[in-house]
Protein backbone atom coordinates (compact mmCIF):
# COMPACT_ATOMS: atom_id res chain seq x y z
CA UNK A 1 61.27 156.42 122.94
CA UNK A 2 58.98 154.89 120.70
CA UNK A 3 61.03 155.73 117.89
CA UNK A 4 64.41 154.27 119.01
CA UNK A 5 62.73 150.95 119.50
CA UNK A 6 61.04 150.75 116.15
CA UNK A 7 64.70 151.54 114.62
CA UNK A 8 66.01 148.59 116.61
CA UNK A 9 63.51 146.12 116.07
CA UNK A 10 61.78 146.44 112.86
CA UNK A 11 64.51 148.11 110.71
CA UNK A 12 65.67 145.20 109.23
CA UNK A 13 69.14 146.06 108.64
CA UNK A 14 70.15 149.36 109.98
CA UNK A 15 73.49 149.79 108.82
CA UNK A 16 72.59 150.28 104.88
CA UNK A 17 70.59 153.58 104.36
CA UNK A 18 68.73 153.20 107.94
CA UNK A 19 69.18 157.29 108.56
CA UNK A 20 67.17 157.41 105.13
CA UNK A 21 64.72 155.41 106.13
CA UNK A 22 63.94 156.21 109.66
CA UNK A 23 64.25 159.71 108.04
CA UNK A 24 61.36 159.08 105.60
CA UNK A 25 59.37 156.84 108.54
CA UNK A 26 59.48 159.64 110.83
CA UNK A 27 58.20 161.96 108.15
CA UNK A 28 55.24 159.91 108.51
CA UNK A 29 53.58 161.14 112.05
CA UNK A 30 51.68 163.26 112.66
CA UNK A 31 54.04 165.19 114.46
CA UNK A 32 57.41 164.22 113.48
CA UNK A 33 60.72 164.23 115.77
CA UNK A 34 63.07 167.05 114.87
CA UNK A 35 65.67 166.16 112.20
CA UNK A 36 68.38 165.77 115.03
CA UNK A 37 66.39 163.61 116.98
CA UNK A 38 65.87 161.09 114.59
CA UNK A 39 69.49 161.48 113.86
CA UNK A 40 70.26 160.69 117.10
CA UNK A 41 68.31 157.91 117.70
CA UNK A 42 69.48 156.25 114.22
CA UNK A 43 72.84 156.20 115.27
CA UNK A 44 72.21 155.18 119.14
CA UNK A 45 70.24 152.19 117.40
CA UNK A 46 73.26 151.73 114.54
CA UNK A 47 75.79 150.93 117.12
CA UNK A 48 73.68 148.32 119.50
CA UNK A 49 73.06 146.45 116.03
CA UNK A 50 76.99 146.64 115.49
CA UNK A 51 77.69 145.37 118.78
CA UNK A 52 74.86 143.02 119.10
CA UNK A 53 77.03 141.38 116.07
CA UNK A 54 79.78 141.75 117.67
CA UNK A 55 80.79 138.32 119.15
CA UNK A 56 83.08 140.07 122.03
CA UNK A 57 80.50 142.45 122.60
CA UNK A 58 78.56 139.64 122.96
CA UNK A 59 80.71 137.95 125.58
CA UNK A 60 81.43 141.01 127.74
CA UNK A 61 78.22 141.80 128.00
CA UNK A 62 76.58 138.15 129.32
CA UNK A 63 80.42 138.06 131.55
CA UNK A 64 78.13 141.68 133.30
CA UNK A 65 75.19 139.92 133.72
CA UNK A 66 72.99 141.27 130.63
CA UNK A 67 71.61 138.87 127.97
CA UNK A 68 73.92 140.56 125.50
CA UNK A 69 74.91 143.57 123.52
CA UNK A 70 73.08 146.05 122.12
CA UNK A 71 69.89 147.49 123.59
CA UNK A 72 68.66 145.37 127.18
CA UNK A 73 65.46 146.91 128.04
CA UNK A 74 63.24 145.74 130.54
CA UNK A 75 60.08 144.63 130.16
CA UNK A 76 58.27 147.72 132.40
CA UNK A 77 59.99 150.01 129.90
CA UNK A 78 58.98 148.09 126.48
CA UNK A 79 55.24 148.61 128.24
CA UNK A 80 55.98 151.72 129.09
CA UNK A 81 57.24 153.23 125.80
CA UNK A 82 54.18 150.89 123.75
CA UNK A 83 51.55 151.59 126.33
CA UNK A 84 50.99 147.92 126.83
CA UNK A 85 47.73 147.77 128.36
CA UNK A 86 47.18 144.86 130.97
CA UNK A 87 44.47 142.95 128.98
CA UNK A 88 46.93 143.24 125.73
CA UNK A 89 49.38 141.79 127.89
CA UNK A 90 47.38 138.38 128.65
CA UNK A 91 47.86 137.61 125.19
CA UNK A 92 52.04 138.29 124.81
CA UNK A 93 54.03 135.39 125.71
CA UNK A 94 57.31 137.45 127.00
CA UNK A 95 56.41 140.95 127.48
CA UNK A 96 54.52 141.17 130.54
CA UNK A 97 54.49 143.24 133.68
CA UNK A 98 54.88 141.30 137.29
CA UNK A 99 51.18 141.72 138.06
CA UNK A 100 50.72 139.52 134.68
CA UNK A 101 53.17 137.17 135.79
CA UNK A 102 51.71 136.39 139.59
CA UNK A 103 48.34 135.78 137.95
CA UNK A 104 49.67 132.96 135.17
CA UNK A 105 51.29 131.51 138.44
CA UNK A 106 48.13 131.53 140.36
CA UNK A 107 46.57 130.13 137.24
CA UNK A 108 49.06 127.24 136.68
CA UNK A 109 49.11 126.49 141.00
CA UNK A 110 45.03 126.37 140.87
CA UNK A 111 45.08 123.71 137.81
CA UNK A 112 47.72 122.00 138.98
CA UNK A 113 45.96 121.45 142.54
CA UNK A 114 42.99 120.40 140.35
CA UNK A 115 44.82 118.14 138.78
CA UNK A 116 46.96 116.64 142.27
CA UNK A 117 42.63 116.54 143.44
CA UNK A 118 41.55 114.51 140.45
CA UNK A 119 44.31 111.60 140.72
CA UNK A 120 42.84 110.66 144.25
CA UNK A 121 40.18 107.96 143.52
CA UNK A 122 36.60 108.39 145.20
CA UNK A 123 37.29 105.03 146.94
CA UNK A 124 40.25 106.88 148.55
CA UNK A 125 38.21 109.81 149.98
CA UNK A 126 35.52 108.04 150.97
CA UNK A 127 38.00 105.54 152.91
CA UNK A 128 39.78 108.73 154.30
CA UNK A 129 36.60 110.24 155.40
CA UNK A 130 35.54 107.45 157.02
CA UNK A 131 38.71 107.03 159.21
CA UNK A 132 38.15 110.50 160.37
CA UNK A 133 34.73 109.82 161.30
CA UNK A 134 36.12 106.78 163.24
CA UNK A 135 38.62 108.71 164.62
CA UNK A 136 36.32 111.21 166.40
CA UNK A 137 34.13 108.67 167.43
CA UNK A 138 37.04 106.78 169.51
CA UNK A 139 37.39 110.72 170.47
CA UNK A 140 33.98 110.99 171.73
CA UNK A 141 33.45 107.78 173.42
CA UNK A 142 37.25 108.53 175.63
CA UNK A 143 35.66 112.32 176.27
CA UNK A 144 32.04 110.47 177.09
CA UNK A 145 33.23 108.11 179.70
CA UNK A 146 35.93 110.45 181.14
CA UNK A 147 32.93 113.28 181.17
CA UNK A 148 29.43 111.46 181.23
CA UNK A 149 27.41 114.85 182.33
CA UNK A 150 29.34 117.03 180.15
CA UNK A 151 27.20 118.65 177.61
CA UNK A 152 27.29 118.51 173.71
CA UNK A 153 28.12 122.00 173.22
CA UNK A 154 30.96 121.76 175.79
CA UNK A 155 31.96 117.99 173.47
CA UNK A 156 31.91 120.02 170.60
CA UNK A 157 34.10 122.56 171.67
CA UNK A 158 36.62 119.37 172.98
CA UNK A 159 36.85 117.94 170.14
CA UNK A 160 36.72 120.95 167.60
CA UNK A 161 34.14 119.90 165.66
CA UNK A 162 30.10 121.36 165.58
CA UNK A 163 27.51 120.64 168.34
CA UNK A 164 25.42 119.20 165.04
CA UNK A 165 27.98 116.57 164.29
CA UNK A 166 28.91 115.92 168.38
CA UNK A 167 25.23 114.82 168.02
CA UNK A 168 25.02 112.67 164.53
CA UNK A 169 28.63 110.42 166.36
CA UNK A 170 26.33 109.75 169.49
CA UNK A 171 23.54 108.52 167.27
CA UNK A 172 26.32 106.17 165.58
CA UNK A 173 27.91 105.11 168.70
């Protein structure tokens, strides 16, 4: 599988002498493809080049939903066939498996919150803080005079907030 990729991608134009060459590059591995094989493959990889130039090709292939002629692989079988390994493939820009993609997602989400966090001024947090603060204490002083015996933990639990902080809003009423 290797092979027929290589033939596609890096022979740079397989119509003049490719059997030749693929012929020679396969004679190069340590354990070469058989003769037909290679022949094979050359030939498979021949007529995707010929119809990725073809401009009809070209048309009746997108008009079925694929990017074009010629060879369409997916990226799970490029990986696959290369044995892509997952940290090579946080340095490839296009070939990448799903898990790859979810985490540059989760990446861009996180910075993006960071950045939504960073354009609110201080002034504004501290000025929404303190309206929640004011807020509970209108809370507490309506659940104080409706309840004057009821206890802090049973406040706390009223209000949803700790039996600590139940205790700091008395101190500021």
């Amino acid at each position: 599988m290797r092979f027929i990729l290589f033939c596609f991608i890096f022979a740079p134009e397989p119509l003049k002498g490719s059997l030749d060459q693929m012929l020679e590059f396969n004679s190069e591995f340590k354990e070469p493809l058989p003769k037909r094989e290679v022949e094979r493959v050359t030939r498979s990889a021949e007529k995707a080049w010929q119809a990725k130039s073809d401009a009809k090709a070209n048309e009746e292939a997108v008009a079925k939903g694929y990017p074009g002629a010629g060879y369409n692989l997916k990226n799970s079988t490029i990986i696959r066939w290369l044995e892509i390994t997952t940290e090579e493939q946080q340095h490839l820009k296009t070939i990448i498996d799903g898990n790859e993609k979810r985490r540059r997602k989760r990446e861009r989400d996180k910075l993006q919150k960071s950045e939504e966090r960073k354009s609110v001024s201080r002034e504004m947090c501290l000025e929404n803080e303190k309206e929640k603060t004011e807020d509970k204490l209108w809370q507490l002083k309506q659940a104080m005079q409706r309840y004057p015996k009821m206890s802090n933990r049973k406040l706390a639990v009223l209000l949803s907030v700790s039996e600590s902080y139940v205790r700091k809003l008395k101190i500021n009423l």
